[in-house]
N, C-alpha and C. Protein backbone atom coordinates (compact mmCIF):
# COMPACT_ATOMS: atom_id res chain seq x y z
N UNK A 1 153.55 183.42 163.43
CA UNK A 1 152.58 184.17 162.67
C UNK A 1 151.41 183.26 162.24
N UNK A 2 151.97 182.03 162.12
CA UNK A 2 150.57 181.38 161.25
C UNK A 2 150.13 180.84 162.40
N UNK A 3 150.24 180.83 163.33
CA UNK A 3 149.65 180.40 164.81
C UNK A 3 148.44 181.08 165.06
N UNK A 4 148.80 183.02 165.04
CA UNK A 4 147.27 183.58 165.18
C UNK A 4 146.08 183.21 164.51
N UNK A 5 144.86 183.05 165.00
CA UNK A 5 143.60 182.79 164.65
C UNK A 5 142.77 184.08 164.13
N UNK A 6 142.13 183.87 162.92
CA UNK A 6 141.42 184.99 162.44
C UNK A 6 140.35 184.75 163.47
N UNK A 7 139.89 186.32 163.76
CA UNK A 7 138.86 186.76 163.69
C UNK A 7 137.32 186.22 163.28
N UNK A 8 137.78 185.72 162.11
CA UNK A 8 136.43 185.36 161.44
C UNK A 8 136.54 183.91 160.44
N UNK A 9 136.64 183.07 161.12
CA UNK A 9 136.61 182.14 160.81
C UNK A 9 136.26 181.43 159.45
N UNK A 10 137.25 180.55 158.90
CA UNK A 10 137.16 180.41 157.48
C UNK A 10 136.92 181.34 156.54
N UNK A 11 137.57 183.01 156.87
CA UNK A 11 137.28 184.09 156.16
C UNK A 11 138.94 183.61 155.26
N UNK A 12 138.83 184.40 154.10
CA UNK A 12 140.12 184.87 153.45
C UNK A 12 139.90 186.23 152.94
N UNK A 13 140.53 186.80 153.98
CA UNK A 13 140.59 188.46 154.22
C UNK A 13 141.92 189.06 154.84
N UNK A 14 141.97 190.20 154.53
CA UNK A 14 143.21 190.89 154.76
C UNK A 14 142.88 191.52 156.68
N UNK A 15 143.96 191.67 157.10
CA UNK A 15 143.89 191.95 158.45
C UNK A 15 142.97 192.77 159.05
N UNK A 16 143.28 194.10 157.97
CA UNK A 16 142.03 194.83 158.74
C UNK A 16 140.85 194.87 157.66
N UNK A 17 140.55 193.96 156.92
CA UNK A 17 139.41 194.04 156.11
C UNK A 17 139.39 194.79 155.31
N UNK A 18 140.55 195.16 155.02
CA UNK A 18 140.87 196.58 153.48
C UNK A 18 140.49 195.32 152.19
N UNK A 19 140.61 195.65 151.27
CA UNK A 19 140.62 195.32 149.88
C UNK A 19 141.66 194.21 149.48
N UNK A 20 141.96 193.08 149.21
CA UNK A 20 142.91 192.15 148.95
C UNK A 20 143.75 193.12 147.31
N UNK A 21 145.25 192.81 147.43
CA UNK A 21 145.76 193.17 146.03
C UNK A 21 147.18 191.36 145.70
N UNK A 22 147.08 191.08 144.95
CA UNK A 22 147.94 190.38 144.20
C UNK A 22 148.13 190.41 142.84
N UNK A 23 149.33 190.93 142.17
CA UNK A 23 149.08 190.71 141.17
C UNK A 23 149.43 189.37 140.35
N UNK A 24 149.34 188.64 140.79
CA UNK A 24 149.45 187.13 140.46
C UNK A 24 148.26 186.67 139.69
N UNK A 25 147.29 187.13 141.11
CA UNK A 25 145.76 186.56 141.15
C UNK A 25 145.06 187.33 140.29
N UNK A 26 145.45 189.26 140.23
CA UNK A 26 144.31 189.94 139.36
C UNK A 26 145.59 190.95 139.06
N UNK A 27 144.95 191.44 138.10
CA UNK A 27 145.59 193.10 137.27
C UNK A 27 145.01 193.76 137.72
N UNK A 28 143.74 193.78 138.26
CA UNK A 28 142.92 194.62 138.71
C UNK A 28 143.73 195.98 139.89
N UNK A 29 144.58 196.83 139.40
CA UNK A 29 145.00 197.99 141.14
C UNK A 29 144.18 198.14 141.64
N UNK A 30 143.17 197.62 141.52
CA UNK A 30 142.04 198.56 142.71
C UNK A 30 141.41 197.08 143.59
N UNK A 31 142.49 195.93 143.17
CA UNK A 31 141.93 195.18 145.00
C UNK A 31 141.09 194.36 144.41
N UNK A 32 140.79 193.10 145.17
CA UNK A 32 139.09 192.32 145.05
C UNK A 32 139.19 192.13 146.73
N UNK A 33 137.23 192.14 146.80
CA UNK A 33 137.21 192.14 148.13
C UNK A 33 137.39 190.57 148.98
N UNK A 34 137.23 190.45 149.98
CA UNK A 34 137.72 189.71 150.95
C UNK A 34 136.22 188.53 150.66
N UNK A 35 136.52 187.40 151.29
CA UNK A 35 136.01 186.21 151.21
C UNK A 35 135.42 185.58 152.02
N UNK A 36 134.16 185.56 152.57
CA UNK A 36 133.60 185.48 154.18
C UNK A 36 133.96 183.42 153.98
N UNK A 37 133.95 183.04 153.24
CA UNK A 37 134.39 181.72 153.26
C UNK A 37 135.18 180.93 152.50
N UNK A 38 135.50 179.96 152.70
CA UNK A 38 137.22 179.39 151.52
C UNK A 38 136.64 178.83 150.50
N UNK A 39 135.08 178.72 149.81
CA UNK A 39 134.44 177.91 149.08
C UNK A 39 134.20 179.36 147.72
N UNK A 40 134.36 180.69 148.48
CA UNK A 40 134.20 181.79 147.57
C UNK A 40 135.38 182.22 147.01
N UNK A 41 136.32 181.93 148.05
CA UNK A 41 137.75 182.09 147.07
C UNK A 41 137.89 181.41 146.05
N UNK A 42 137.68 179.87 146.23
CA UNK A 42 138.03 178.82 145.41
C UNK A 42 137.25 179.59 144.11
N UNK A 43 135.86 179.74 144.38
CA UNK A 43 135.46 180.43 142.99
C UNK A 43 135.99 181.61 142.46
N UNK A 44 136.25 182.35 143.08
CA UNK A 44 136.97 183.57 142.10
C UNK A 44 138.03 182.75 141.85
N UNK A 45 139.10 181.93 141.92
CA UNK A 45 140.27 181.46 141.75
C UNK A 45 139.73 180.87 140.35
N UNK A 46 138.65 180.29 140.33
CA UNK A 46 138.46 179.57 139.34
C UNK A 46 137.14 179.88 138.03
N UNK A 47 137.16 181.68 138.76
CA UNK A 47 136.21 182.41 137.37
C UNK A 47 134.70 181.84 137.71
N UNK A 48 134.50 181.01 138.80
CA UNK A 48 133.12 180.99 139.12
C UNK A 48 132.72 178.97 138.22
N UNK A 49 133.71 179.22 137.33
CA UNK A 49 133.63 177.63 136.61
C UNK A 49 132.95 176.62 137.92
N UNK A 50 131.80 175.75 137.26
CA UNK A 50 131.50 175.11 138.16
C UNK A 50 131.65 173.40 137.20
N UNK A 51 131.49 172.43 138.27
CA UNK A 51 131.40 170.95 137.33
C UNK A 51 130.91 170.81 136.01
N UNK A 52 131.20 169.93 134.88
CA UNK A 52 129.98 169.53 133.92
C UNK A 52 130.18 168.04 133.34
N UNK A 53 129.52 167.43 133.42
CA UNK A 53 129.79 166.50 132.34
C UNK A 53 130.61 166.77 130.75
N UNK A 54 130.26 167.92 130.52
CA UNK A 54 131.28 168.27 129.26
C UNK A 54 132.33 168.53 129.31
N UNK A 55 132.51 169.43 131.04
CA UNK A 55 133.79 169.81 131.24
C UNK A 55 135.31 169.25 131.18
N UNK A 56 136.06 170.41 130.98
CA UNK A 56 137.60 169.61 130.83
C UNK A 56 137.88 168.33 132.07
N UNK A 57 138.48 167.56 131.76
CA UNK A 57 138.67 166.67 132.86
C UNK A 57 139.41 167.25 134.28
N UNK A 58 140.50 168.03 133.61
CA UNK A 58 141.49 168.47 134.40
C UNK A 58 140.44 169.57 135.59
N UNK A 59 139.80 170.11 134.74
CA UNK A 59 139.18 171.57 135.58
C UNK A 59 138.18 170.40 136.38
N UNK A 60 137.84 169.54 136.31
CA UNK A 60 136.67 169.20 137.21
C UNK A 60 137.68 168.33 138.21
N UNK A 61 138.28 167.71 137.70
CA UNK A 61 139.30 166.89 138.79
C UNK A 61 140.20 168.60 139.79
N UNK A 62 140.11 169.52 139.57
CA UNK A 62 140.87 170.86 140.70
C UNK A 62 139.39 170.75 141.20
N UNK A 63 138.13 170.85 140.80
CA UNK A 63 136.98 171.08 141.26
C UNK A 63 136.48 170.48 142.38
N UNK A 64 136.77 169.42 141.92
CA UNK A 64 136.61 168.33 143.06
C UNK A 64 137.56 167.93 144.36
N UNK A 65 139.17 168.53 144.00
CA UNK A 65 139.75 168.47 144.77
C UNK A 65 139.22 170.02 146.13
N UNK A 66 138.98 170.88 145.59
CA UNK A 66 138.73 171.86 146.11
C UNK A 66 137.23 171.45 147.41
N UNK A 67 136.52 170.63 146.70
CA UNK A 67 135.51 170.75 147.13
C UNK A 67 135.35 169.46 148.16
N UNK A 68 136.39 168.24 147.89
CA UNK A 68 136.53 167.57 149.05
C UNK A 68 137.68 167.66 150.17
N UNK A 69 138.24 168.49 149.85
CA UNK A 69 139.46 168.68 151.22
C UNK A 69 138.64 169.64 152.43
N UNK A 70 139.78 169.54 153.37
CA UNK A 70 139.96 170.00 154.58
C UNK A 70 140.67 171.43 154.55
N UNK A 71 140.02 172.62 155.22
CA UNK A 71 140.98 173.58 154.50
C UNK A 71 141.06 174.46 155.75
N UNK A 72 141.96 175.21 156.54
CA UNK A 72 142.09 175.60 157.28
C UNK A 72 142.81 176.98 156.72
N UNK A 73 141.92 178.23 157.22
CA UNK A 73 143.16 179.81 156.88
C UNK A 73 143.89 180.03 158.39
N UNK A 74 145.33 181.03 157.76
CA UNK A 74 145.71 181.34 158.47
C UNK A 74 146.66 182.63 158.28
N UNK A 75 147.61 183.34 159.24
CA UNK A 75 147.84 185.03 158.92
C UNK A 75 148.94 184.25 157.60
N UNK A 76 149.39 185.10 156.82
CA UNK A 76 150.18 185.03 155.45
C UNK A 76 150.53 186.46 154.96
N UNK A 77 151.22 186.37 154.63
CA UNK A 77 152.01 187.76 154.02
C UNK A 77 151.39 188.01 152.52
N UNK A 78 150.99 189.35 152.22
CA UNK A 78 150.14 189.80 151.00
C UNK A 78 150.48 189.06 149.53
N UNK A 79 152.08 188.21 149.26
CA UNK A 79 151.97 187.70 148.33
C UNK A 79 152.55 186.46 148.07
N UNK A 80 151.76 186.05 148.48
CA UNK A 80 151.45 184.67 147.99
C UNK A 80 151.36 184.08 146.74
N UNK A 81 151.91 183.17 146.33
CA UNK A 81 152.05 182.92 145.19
C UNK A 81 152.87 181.32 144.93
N UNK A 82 152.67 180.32 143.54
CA UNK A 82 152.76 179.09 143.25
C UNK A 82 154.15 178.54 143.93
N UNK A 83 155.16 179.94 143.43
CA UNK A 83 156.39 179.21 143.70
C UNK A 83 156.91 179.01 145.23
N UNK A 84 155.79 179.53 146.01
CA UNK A 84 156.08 179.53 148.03
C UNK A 84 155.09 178.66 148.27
N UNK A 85 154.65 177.46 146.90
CA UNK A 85 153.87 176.63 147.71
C UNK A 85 154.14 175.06 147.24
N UNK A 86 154.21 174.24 148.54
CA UNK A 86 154.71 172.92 147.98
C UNK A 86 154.24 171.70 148.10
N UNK A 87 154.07 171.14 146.86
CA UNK A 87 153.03 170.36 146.66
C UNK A 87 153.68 168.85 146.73
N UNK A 88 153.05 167.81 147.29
CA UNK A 88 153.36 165.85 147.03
C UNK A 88 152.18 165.56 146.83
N UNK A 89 152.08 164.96 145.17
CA UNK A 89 151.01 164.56 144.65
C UNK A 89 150.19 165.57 144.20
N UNK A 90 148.96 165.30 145.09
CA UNK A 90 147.71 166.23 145.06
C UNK A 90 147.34 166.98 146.15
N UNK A 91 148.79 167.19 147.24
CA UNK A 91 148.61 167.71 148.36
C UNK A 91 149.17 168.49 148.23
N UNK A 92 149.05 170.00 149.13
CA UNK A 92 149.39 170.50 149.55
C UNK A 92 150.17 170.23 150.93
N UNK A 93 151.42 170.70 150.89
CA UNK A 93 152.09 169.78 152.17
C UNK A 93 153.00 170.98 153.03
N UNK A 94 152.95 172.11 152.38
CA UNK A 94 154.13 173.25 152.75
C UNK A 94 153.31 174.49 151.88
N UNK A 95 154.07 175.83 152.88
CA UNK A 95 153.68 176.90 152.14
C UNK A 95 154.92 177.78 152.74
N UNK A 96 156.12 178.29 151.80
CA UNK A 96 157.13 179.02 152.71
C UNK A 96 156.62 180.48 152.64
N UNK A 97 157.00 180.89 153.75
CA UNK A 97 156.48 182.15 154.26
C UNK A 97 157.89 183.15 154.64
């Protein structure tokens, strides 16, 4: 499954382009839409928060991790979530599916 290639490259979108639902991520029942790139997810993930010199340390150190990695999508089952994902260090190293 995680072999197939989207469609649309560096999108994070649902298969057929319906409406994303998690309730992990939102309360929202009515869906948020799909993500033509992995730099727009990261922002809704993170309320749009961008760097600051004032900012919390912690939030700018995820900020920065986000913004210097390597990030590749791929197919995944609708819920996704912290505890199917496995982390060494500051990596991401596993995601059980």
């Amino acid at each position: 499954m995680h072999a197939l290639k989207s469609l649309t490259s560096g999108a994070v979108e649902s298969v057929n382009d319906s409406k994303l639902y998690d309730s992990w991520i939102s309360d929202d029942v009515s869906g948020f839409r799909s993500f033509d790139i992995i730099q727009s997810f990261h922002s809704f993930l993170t309320s749009g928060i961008k760097m600051s010199l004032n900012g919390l340390p912690d939030i700018n150190k995820l900020l920065t991790l986000y913004q210097n990695s390597q990030f590749s999508t791929c197919l995944m089952h609708e819920n996704l979530n912290s505890i199917n994902i496995l982390v060494d260090e500051d990596k991401i190293v596993g995601i059980v599916d």
